[in-house]
C-alpha atoms as a PDB file:
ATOM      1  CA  UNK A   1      33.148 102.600 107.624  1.00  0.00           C
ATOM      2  CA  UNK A   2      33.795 101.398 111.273  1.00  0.00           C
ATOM      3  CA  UNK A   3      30.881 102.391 113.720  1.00  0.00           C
ATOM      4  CA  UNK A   4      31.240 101.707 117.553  1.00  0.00           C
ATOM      5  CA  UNK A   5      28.298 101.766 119.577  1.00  0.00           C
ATOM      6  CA  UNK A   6      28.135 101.789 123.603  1.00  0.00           C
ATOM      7  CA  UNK A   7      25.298 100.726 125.834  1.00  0.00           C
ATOM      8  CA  UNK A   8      24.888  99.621 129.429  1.00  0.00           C
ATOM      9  CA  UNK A   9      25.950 102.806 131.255  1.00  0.00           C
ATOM     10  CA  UNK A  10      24.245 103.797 134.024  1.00  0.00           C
ATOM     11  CA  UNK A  11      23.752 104.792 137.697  1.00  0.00           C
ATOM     12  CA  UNK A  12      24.882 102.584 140.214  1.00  0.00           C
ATOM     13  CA  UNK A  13      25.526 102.731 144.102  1.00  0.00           C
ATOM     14  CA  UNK A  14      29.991 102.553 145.607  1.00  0.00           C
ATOM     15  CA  UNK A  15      30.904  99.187 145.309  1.00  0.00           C
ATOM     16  CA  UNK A  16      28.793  97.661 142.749  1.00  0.00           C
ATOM     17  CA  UNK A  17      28.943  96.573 139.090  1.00  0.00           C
ATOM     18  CA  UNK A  18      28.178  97.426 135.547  1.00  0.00           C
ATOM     19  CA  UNK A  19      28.703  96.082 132.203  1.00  0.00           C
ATOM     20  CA  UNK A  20      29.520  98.328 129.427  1.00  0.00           C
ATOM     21  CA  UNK A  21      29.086  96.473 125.681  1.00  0.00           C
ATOM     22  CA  UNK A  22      30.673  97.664 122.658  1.00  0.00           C
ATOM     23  CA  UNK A  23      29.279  96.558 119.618  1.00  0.00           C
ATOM     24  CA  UNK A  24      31.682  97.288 116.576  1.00  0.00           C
ATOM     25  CA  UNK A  25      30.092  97.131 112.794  1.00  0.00           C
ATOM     26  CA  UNK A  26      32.418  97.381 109.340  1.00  0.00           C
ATOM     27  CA  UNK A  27      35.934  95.880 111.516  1.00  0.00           C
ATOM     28  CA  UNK A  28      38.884  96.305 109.289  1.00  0.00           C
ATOM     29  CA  UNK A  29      42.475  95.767 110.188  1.00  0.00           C
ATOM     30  CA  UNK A  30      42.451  99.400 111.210  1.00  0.00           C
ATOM     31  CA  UNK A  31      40.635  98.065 114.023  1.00  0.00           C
ATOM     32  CA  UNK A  32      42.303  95.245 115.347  1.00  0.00           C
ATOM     33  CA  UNK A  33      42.533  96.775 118.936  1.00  0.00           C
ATOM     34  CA  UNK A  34      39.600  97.181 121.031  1.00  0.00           C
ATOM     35  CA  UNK A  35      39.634  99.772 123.981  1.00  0.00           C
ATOM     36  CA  UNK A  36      37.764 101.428 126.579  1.00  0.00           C
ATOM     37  CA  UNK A  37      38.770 105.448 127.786  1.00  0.00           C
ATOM     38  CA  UNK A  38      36.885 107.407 130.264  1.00  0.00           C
ATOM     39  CA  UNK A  39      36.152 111.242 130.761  1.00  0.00           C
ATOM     40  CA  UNK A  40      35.342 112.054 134.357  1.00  0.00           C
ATOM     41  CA  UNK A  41      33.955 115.794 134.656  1.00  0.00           C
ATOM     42  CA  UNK A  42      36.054 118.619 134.057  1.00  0.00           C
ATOM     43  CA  UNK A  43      38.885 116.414 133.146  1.00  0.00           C
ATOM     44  CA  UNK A  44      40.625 114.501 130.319  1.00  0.00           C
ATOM     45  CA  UNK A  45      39.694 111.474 128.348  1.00  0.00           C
ATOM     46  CA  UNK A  46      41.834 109.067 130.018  1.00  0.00           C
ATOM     47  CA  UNK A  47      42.488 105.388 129.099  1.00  0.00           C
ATOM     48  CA  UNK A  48      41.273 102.407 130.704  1.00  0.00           C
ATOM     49  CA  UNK A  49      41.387  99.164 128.971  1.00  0.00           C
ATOM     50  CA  UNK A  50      42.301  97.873 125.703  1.00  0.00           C
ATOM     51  CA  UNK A  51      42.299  94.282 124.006  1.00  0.00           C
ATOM     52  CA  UNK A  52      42.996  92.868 120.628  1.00  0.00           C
ATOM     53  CA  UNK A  53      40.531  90.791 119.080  1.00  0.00           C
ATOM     54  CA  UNK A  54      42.910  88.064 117.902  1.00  0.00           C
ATOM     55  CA  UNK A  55      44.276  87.139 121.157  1.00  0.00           C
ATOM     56  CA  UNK A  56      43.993  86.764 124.855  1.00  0.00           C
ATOM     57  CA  UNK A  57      46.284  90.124 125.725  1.00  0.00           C
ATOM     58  CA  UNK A  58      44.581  92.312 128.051  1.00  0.00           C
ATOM     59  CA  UNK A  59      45.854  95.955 129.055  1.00  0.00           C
ATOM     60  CA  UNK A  60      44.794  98.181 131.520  1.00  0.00           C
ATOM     61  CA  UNK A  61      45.167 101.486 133.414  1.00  0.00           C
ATOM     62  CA  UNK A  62      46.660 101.499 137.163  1.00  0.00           C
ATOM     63  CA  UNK A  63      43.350 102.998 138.244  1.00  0.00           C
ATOM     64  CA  UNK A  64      40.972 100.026 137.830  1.00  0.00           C
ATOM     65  CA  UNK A  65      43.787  97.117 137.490  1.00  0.00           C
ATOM     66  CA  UNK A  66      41.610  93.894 139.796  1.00  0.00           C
ATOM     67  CA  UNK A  67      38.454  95.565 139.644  1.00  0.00           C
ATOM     68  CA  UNK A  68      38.118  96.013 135.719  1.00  0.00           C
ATOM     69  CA  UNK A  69      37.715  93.790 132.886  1.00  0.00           C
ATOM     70  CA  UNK A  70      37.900  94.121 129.082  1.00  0.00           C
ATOM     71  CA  UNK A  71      36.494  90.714 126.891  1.00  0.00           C
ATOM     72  CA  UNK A  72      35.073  90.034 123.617  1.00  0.00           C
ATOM     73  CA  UNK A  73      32.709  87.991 121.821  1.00  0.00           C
ATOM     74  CA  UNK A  74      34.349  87.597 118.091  1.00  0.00           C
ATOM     75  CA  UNK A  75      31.121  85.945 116.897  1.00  0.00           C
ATOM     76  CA  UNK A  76      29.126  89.027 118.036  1.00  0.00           C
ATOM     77  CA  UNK A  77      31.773  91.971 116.797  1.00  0.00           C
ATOM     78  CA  UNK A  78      31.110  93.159 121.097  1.00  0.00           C
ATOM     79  CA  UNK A  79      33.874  93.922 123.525  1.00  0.00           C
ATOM     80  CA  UNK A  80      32.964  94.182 127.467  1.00  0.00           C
ATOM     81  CA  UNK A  81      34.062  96.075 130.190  1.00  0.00           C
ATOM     82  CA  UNK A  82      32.990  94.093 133.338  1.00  0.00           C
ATOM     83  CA  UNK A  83      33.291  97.261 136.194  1.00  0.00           C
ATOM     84  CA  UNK A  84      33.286  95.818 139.519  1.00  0.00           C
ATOM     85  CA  UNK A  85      34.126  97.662 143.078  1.00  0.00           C
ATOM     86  CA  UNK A  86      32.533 100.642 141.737  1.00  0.00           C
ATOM     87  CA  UNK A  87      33.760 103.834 143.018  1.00  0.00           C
ATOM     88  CA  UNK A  88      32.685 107.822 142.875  1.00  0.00           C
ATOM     89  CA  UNK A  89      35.281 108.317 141.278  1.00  0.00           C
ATOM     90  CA  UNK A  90      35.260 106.182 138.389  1.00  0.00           C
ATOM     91  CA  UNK A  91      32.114 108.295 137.164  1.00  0.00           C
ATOM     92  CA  UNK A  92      32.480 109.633 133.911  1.00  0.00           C
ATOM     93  CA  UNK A  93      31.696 109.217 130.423  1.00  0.00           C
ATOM     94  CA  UNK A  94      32.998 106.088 129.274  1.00  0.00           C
ATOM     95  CA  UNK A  95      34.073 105.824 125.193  1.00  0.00           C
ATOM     96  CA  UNK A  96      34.276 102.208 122.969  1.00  0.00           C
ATOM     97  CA  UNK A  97      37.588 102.926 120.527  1.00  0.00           C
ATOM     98  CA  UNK A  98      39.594 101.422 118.373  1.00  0.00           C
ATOM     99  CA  UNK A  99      42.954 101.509 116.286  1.00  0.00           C
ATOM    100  CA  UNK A 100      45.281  99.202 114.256  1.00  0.00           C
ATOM    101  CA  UNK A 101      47.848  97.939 117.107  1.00  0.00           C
ATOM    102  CA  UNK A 102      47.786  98.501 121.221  1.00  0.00           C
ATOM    103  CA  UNK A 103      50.267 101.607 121.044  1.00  0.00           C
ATOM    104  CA  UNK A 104      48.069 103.327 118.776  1.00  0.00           C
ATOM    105  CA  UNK A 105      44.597 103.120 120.257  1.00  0.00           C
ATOM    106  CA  UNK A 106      46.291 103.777 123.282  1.00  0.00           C
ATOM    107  CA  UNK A 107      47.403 107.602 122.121  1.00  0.00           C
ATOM    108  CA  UNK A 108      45.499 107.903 119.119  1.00  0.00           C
ATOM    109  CA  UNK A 109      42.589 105.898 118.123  1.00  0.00           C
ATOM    110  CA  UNK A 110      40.970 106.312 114.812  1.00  0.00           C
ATOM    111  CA  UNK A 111      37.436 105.044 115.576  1.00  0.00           C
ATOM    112  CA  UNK A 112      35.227 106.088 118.695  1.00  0.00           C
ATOM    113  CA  UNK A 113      31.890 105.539 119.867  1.00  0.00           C
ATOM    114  CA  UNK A 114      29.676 108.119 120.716  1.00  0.00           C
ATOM    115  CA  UNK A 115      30.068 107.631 124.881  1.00  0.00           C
ATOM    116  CA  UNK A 116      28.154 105.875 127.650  1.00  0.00           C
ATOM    117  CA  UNK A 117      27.429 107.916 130.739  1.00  0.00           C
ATOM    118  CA  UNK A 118      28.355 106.063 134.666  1.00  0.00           C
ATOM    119  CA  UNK A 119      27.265 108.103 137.465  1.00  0.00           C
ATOM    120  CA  UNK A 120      28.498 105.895 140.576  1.00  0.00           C
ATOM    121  CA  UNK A 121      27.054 107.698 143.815  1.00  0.00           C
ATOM    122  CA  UNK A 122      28.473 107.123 147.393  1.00  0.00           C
END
C-alpha cells in the first residue's frame, strides 16, 4: 500500500521560503504522478503542483507559477515543493498526492498524505 508522508511545514514571515518534502513508500504505477494541493482556511483543497517521476514535466497552478517549485529525488522516493516569495495568502494546509497520470491526480488522486500546516504571517 502507497503511504505519503509530508514534513517541513511551518511558520514563516511574507516573502520568505520553505521546503515541503514528500516522502512516498510502496510506489506502484498507480502512482506515477506526484503532486502538491493546498487547503487555505475555510476554503477548498485546491491544486498546486504536480510532476511525474519519469520525466522532467512540471505543472502548476496560476497562483504560485515563478515563485513555486515541484522536484524529486527518484533515489530517495521524495518530491519537493521549493515555496519562495511567500505570501499570507498562500497559508494553508498543504497535502503530498498522487495518481496514475497528470489528469487524474489533478481531479482525483488516489493516494494522499496526511497534510503539512504553512502559516505565512505579514
Amino acid at each position: 500500500q502507497v503511504q505519503l508522508v509530508e514534513s517541513g511545514g511551518g511558520l514563516v514571515q511574507a516573502g520568505g521560503s520553505l521546503r515541503l518534502s514528500c516522502a512516498a513508500s510502496g510506489r506502484t504505477s498507480s502512482t506515477n504522478v506526484m503532486a502538491w494541493f493546498r487547503q487555505p482556511p475555510g476554503k477548498e483543497r485546491d491544486f498546486v503542483a504536480a510532476m511525474p517521476w519519469n520525466s522532467g514535466e512540471t505543472y502548476y497552478a496560476d497562483s504560485v507559477k515563478g515563485r513555486f517549485t515541484i522536484s524529486r529525488d527518484n533515489a530517495k522516493d521524495t518530491v519537493y515543493l521549493q515555496m519562495n516569495s511567500l505570501k499570507p495568502e498562500d497559508t494553508a494546509v498543504y497535502y503530498c498526492a498522487a495518481g496514475p497520470t497528470i489528469m487524474r491526480v489533478r481531479t482525483s488522486p488516489n493516494t494522499w498524505g496526511q497534510g503539512t500546516q504553512v502559516t505565512v504571517s505579514s
